[in-house]
C-alpha atoms as a PDB file:
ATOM      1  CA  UNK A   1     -18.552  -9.750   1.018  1.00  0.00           C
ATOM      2  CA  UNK A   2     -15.211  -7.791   0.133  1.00  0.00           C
ATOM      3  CA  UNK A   3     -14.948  -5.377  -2.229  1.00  0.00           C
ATOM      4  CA  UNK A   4     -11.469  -3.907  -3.743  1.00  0.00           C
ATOM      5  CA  UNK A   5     -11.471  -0.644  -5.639  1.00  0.00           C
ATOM      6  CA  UNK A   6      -8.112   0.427  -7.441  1.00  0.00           C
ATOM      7  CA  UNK A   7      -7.145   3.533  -8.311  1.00  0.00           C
ATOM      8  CA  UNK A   8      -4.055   5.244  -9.702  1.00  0.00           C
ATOM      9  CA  UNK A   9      -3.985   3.881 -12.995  1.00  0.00           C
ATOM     10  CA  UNK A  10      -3.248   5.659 -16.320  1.00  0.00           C
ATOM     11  CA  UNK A  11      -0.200   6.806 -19.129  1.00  0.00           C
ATOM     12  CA  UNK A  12       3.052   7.290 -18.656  1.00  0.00           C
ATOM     13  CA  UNK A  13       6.479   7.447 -20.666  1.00  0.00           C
ATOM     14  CA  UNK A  14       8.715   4.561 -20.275  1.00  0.00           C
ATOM     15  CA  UNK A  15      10.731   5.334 -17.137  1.00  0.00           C
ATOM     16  CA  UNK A  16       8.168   7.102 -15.370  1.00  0.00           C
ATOM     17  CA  UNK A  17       6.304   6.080 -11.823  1.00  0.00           C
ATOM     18  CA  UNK A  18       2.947   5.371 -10.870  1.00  0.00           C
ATOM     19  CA  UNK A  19       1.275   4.732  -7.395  1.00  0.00           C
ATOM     20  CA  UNK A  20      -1.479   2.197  -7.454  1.00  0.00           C
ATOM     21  CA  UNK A  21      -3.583   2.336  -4.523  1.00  0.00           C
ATOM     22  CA  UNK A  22      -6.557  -0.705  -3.611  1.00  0.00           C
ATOM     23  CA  UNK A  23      -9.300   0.197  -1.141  1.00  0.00           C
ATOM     24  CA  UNK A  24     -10.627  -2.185   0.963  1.00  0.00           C
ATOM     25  CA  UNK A  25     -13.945  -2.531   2.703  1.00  0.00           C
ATOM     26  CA  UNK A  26     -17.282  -4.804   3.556  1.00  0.00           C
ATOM     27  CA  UNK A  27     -18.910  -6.114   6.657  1.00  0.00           C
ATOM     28  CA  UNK A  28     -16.036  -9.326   6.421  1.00  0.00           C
ATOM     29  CA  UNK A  29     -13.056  -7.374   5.970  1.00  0.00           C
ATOM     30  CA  UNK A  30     -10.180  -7.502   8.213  1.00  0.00           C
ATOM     31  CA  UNK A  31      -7.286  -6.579   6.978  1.00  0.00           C
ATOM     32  CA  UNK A  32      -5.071  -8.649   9.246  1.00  0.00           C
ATOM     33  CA  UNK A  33      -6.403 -12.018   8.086  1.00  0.00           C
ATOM     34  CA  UNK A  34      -5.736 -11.451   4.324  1.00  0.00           C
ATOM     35  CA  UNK A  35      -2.886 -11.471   1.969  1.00  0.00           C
ATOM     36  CA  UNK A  36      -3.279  -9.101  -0.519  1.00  0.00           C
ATOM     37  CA  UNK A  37      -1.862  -8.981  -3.986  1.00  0.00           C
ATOM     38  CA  UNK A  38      -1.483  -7.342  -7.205  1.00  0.00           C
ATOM     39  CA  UNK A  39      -1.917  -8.990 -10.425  1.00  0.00           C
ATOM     40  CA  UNK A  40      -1.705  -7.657 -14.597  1.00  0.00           C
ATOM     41  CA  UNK A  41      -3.303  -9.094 -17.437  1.00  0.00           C
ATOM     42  CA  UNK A  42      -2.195  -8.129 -20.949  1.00  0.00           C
ATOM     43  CA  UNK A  43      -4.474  -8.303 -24.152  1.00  0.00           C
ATOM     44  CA  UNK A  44      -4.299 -11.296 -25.092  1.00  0.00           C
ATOM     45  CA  UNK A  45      -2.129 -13.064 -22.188  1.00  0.00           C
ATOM     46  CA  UNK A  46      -3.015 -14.895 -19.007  1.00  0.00           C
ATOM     47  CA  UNK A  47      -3.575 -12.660 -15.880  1.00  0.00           C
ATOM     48  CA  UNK A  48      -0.273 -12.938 -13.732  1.00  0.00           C
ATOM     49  CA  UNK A  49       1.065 -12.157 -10.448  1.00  0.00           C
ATOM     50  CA  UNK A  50       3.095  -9.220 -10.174  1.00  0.00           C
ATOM     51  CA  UNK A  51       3.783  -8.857  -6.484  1.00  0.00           C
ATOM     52  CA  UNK A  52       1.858 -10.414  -3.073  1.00  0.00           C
ATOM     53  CA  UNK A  53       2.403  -9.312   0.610  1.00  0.00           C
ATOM     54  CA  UNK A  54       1.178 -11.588   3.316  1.00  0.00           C
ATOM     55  CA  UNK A  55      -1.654 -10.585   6.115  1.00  0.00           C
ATOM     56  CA  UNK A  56       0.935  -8.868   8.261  1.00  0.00           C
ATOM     57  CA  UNK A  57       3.167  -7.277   6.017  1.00  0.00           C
ATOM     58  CA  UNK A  58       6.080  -9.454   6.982  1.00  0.00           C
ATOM     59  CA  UNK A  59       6.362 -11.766   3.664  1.00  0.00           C
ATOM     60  CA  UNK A  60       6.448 -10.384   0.005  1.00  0.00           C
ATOM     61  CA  UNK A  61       6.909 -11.954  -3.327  1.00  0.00           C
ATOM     62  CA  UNK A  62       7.607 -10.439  -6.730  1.00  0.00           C
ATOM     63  CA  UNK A  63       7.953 -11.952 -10.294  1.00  0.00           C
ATOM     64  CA  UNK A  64      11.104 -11.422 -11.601  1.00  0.00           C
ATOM     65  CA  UNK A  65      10.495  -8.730 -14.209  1.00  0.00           C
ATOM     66  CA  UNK A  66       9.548  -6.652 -11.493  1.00  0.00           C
ATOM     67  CA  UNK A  67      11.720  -6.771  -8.899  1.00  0.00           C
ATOM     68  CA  UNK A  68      14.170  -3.869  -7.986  1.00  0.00           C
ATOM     69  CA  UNK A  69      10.996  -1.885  -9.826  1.00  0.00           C
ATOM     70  CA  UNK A  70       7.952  -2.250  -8.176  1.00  0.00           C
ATOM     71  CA  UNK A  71       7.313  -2.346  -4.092  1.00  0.00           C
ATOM     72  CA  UNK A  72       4.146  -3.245  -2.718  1.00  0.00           C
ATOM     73  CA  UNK A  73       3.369  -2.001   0.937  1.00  0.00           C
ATOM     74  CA  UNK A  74      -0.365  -2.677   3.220  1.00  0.00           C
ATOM     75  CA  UNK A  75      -1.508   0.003   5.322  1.00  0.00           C
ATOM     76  CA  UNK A  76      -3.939  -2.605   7.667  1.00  0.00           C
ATOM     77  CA  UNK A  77      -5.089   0.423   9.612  1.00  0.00           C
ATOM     78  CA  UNK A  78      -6.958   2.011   6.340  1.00  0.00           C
ATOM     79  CA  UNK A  79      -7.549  -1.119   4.910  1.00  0.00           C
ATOM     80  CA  UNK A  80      -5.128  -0.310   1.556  1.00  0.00           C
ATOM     81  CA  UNK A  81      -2.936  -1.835  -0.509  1.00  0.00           C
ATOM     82  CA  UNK A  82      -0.231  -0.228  -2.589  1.00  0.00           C
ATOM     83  CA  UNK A  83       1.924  -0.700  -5.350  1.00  0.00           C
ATOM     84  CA  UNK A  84       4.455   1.918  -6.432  1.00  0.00           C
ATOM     85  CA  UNK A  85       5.718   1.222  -9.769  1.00  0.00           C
ATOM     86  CA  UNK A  86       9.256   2.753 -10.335  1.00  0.00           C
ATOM     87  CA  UNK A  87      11.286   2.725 -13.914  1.00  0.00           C
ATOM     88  CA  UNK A  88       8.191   1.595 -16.203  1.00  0.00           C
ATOM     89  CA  UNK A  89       8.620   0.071 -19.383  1.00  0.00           C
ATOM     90  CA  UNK A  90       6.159  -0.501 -22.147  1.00  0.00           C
ATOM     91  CA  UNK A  91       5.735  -3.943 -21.094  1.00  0.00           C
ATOM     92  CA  UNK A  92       4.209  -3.263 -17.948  1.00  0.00           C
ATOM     93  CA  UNK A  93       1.088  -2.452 -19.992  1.00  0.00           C
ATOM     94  CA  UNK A  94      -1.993  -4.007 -18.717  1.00  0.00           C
ATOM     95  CA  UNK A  95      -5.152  -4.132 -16.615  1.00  0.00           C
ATOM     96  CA  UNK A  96      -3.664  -4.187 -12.897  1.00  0.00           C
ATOM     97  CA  UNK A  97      -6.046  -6.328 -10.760  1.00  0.00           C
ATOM     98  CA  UNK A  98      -6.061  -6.176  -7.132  1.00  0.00           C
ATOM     99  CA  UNK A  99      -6.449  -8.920  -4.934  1.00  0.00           C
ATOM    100  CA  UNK A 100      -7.330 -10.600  -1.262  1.00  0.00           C
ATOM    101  CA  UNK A 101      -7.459 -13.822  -0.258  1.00  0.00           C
ATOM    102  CA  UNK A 102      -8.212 -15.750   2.983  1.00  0.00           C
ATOM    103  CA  UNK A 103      -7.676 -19.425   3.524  1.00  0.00           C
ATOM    104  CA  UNK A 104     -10.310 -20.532   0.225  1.00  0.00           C
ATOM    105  CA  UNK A 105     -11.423 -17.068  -0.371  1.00  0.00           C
ATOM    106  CA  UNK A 106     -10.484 -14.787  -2.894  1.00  0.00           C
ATOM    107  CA  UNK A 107     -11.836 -11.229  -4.501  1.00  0.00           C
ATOM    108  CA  UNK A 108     -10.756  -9.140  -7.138  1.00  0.00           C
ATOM    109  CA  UNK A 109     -11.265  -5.753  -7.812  1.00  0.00           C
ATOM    110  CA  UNK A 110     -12.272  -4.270 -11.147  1.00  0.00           C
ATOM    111  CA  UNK A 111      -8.694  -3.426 -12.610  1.00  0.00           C
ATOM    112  CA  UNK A 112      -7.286  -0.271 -13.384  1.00  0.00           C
ATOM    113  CA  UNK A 113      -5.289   0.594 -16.850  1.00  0.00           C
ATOM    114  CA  UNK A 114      -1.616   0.862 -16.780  1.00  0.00           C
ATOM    115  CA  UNK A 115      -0.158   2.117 -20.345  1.00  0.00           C
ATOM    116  CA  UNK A 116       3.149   2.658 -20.470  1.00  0.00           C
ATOM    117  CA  UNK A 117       4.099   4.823 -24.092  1.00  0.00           C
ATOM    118  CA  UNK A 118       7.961   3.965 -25.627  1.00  0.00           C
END
């Protein structure tokens, strides 16, 4: 079993940062053999990718409303996963999910609220 706790969550004023951090750990952990990822969900919208970074760190993907914005970075050595969240609009509000996933394996961690105030 994995387990993935965020942290970092909470208000801010449009424009403002935030530094999500996702802790991993559990007897089948290895950092190098996952991708990890950050996704959002919205009330009442589908959850969504927001940005992914491969097992090594080499490889990252972001959806477009993101990018230029947000960076996510892997620190394999302490098992963490970031996301710092630059420029922030009101739109970014949601419950940010992180995730890891290996081959036909995935786990989520319990989310963390983002609110972004206009």
């Amino acid at each position: 079993q994995v387990q993935l706790v965020e942290s970092g969550g909470g208000l801010v004023q449009a424009g403002g940062s935030l530094r999500l951090s996702c802790a991993a750990s559990g007897r089948s952990f290895i950092a190098y053999a996952y991708d990890m990822g950050w996704f959002r969900q919205a009330p009442g919208k589908e959850r969504e990718a927001v940005a992914t970074i491969n097992w090594s760190g080499a490889s990252t993907y972001y959806t477009d409303t993101v990018k230029g914005r947000f960076t996510i970075s892997k620190d394999n050595a302490k098992n963490m996963v970031y996301l710092q969240m630059n420029s922030l609009k009101p739109e970014d509000t949601a419950v940010y999910y992180c995730n890891a996933v290996r081959g036909p394996v995935g786990y989520w961690g319990q989310g963390t609220q983002v609110t972004v105030s206009s």
